[in-house]
C-alpha atoms as a PDB file:
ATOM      1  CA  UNK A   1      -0.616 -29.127  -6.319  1.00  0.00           C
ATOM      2  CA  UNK A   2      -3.654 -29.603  -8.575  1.00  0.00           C
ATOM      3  CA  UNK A   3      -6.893 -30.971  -7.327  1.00  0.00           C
ATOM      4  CA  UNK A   4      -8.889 -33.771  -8.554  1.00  0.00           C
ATOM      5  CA  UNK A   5     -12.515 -33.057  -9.525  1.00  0.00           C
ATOM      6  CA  UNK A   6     -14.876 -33.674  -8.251  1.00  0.00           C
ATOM      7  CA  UNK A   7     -13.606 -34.205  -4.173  1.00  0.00           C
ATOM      8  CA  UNK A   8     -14.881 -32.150  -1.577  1.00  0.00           C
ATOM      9  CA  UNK A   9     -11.370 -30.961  -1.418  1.00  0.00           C
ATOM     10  CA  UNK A  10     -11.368 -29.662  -4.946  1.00  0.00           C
ATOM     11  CA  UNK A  11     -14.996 -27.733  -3.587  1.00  0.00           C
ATOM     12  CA  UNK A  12     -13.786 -26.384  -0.474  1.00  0.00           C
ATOM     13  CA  UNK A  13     -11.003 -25.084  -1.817  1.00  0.00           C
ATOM     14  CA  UNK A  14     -12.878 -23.238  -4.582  1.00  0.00           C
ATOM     15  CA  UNK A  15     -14.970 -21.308  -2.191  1.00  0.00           C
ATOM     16  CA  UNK A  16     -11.492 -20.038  -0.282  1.00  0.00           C
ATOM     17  CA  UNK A  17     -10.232 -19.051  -3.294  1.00  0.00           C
ATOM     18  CA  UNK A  18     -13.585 -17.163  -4.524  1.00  0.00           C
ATOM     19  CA  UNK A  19     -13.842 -15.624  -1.353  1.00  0.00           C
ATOM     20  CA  UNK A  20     -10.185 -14.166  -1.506  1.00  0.00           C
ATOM     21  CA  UNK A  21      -9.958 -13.523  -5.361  1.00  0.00           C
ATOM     22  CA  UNK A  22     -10.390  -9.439  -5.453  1.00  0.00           C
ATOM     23  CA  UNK A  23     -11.004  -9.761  -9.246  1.00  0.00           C
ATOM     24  CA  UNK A  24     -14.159 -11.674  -8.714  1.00  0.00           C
ATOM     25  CA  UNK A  25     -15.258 -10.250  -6.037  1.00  0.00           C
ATOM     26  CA  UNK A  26     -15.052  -7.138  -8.642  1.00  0.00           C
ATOM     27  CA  UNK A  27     -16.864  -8.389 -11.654  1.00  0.00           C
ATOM     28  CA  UNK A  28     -19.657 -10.235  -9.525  1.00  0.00           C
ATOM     29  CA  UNK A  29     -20.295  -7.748  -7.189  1.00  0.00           C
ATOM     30  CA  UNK A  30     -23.917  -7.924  -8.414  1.00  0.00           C
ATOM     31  CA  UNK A  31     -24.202 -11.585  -8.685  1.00  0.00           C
ATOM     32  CA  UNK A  32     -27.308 -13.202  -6.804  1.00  0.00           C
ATOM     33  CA  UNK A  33     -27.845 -16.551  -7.323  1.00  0.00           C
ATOM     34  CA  UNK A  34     -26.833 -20.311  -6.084  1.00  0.00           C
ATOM     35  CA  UNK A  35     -25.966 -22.899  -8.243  1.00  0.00           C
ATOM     36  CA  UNK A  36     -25.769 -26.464  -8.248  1.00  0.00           C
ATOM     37  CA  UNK A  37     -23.278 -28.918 -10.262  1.00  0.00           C
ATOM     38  CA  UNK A  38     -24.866 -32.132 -11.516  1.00  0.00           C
ATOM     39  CA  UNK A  39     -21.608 -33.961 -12.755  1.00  0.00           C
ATOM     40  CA  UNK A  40     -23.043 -37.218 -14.254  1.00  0.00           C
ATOM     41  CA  UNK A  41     -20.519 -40.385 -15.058  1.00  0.00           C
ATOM     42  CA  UNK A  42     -19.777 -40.679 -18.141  1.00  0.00           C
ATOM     43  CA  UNK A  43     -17.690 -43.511 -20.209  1.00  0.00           C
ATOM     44  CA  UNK A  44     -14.453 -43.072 -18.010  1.00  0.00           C
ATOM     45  CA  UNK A  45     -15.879 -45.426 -15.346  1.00  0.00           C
ATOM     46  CA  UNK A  46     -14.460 -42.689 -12.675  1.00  0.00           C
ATOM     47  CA  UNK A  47     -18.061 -41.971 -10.978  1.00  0.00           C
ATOM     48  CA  UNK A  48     -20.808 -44.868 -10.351  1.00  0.00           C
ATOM     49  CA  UNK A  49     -23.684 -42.137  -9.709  1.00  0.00           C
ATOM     50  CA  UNK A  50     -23.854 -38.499 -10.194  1.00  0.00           C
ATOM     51  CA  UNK A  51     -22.028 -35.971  -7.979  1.00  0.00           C
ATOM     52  CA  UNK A  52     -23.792 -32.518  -6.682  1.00  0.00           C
ATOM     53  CA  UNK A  53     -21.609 -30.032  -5.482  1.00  0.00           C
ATOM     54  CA  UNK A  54     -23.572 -26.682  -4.372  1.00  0.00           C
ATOM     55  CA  UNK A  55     -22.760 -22.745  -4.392  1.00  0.00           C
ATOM     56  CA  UNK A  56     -24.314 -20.302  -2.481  1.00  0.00           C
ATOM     57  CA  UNK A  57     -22.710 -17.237  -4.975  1.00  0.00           C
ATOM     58  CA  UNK A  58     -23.972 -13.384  -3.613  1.00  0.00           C
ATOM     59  CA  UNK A  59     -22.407 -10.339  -4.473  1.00  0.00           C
ATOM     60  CA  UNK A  60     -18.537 -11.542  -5.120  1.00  0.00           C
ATOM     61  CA  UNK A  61     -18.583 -14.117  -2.258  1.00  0.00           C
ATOM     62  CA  UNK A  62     -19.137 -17.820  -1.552  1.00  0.00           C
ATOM     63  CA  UNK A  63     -21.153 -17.738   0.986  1.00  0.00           C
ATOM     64  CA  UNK A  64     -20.977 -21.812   1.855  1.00  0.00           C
ATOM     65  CA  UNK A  65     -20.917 -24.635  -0.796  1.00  0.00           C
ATOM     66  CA  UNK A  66     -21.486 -28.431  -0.136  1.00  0.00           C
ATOM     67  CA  UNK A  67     -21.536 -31.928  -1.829  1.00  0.00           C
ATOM     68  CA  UNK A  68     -24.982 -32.832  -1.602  1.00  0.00           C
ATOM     69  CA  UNK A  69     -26.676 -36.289  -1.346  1.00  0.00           C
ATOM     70  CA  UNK A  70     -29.673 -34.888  -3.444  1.00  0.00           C
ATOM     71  CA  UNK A  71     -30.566 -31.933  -5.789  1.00  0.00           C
ATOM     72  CA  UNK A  72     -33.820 -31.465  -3.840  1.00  0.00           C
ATOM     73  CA  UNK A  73     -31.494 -30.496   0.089  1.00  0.00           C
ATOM     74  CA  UNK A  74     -31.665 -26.992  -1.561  1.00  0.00           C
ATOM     75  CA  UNK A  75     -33.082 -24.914  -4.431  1.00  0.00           C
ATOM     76  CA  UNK A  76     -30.520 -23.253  -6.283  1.00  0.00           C
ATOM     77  CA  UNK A  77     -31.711 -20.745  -8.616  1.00  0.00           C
ATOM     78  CA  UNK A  78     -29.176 -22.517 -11.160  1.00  0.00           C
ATOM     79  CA  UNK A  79     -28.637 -26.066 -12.181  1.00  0.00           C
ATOM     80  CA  UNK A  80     -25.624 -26.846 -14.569  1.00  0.00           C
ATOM     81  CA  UNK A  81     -25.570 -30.191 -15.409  1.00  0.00           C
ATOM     82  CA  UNK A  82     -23.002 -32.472 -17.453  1.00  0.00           C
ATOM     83  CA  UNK A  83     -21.243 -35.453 -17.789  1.00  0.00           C
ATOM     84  CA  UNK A  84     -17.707 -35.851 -16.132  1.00  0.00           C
ATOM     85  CA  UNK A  85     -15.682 -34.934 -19.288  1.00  0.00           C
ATOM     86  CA  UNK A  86     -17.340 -31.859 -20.479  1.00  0.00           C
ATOM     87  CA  UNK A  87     -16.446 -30.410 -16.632  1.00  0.00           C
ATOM     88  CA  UNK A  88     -13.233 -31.361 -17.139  1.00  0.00           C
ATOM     89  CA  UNK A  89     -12.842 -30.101 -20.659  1.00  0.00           C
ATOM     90  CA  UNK A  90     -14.438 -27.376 -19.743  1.00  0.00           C
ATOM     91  CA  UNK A  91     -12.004 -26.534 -16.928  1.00  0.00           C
ATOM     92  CA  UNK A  92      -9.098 -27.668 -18.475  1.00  0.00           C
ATOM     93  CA  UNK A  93     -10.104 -25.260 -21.658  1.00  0.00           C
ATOM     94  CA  UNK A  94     -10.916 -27.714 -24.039  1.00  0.00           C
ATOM     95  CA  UNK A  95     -14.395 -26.778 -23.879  1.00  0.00           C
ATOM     96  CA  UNK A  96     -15.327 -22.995 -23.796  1.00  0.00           C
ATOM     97  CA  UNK A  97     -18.089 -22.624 -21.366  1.00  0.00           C
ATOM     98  CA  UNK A  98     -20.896 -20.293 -22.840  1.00  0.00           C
ATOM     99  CA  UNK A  99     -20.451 -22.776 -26.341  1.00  0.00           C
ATOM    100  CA  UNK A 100     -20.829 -25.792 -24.175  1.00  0.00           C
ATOM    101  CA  UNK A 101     -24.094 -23.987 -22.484  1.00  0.00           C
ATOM    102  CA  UNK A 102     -25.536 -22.852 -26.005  1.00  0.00           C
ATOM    103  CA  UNK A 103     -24.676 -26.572 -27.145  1.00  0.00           C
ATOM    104  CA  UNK A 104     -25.997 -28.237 -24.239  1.00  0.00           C
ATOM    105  CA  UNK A 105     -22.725 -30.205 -23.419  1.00  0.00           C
ATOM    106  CA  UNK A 106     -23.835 -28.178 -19.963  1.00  0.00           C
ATOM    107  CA  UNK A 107     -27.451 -27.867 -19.299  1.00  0.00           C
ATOM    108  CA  UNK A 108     -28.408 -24.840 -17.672  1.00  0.00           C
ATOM    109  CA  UNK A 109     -32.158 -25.306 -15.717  1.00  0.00           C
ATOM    110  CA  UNK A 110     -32.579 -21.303 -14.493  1.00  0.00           C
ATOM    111  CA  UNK A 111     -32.692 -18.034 -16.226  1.00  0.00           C
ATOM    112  CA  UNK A 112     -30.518 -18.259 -19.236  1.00  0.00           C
ATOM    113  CA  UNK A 113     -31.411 -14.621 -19.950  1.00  0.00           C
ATOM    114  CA  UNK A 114     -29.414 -13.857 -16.557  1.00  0.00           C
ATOM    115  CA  UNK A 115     -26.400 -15.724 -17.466  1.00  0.00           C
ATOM    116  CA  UNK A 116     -26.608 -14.174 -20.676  1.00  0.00           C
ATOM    117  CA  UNK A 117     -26.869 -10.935 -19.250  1.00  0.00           C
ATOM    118  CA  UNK A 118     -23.920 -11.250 -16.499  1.00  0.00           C
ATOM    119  CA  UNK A 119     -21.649 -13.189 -19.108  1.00  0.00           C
ATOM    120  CA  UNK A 120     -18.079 -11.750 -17.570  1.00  0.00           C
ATOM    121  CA  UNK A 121     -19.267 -12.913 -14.188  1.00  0.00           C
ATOM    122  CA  UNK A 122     -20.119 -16.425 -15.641  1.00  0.00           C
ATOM    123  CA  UNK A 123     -16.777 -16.277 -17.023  1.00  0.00           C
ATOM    124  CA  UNK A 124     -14.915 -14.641 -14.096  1.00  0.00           C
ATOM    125  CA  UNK A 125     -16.210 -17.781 -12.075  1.00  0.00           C
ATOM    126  CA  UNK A 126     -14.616 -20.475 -14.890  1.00  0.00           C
ATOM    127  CA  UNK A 127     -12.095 -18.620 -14.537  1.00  0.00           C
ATOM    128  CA  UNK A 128     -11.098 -19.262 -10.975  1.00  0.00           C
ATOM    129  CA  UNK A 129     -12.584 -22.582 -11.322  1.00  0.00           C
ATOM    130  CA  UNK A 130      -9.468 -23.676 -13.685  1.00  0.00           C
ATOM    131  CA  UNK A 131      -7.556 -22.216 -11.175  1.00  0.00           C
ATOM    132  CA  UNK A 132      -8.273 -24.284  -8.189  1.00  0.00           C
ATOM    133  CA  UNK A 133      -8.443 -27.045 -11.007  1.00  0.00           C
ATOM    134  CA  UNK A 134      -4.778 -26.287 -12.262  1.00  0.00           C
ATOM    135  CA  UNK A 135      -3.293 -24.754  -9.075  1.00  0.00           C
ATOM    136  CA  UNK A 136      -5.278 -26.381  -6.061  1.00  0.00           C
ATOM    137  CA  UNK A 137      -5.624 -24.097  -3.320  1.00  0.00           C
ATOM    138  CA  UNK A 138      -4.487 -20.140  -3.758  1.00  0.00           C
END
């Protein structure tokens, strides 16, 4: 059953699924770096204030992720921040993710050189993101 995002369900279950997915595990077996998720309302109505969901990503694993009352609990080498639709574009594949970054529908505060760099692990992540978006829990 698909999940709604943003829930903490919809989180939760994306860090099981990371942390079982042997194809990511494979293409971001050098990945170091957290990220945060700044989803910001947008003219839906669905969200009164922005939502932070949180990643700790290291070498092919989750290693914990969290909704989080404020940007500043943790320092996450990566922000990514957009309004409600362009996440769900974006995981519904309206919205190719390294245009929306170059366009700024999705902000990127952090190394853009490194995401540039590790592009098939940027997209690897999407990837399973849709997943748990599409599928819910796998």
């Amino acid at each position: 059953m698909p999940l709604k995002f943003p829930s903490e369900a919809w989180l939760k279950a994306l860090e099981t699924r990371l942390n079982s997915d042997a194809r990511y595990a494979q293409v971001a077996r050098n990945w170091e770096g957290d990220l945060a998720f700044v989803i910001e309302p947008d003219d839906s109505g669905e969200l009164d204030a922005p939502v932070v969901f949180y990643v700790d990503l290291w070498h092919g694993k989750c290693r914990s992720s969290a909704v989080l009352s404020d940007i500043d609990e943790k320092q996450p080498a990566f922000v990514l921040t957009a309004n409600l639709k362009n996440y769900r574009d974006i995981l519904e594949g309206r919205l190719d993710p390294m245009q929306a970054m170059l366009t700024r529908k999705l902000k990127v505060k952090g190394s853009m050189a490194y995401m540039m760099r590790n592009v098939p692990v940027v997209l690897d992540f999407v990837r399973v993101c849709k997943e748990v978006t599409q599928n819910g829990e796998a």
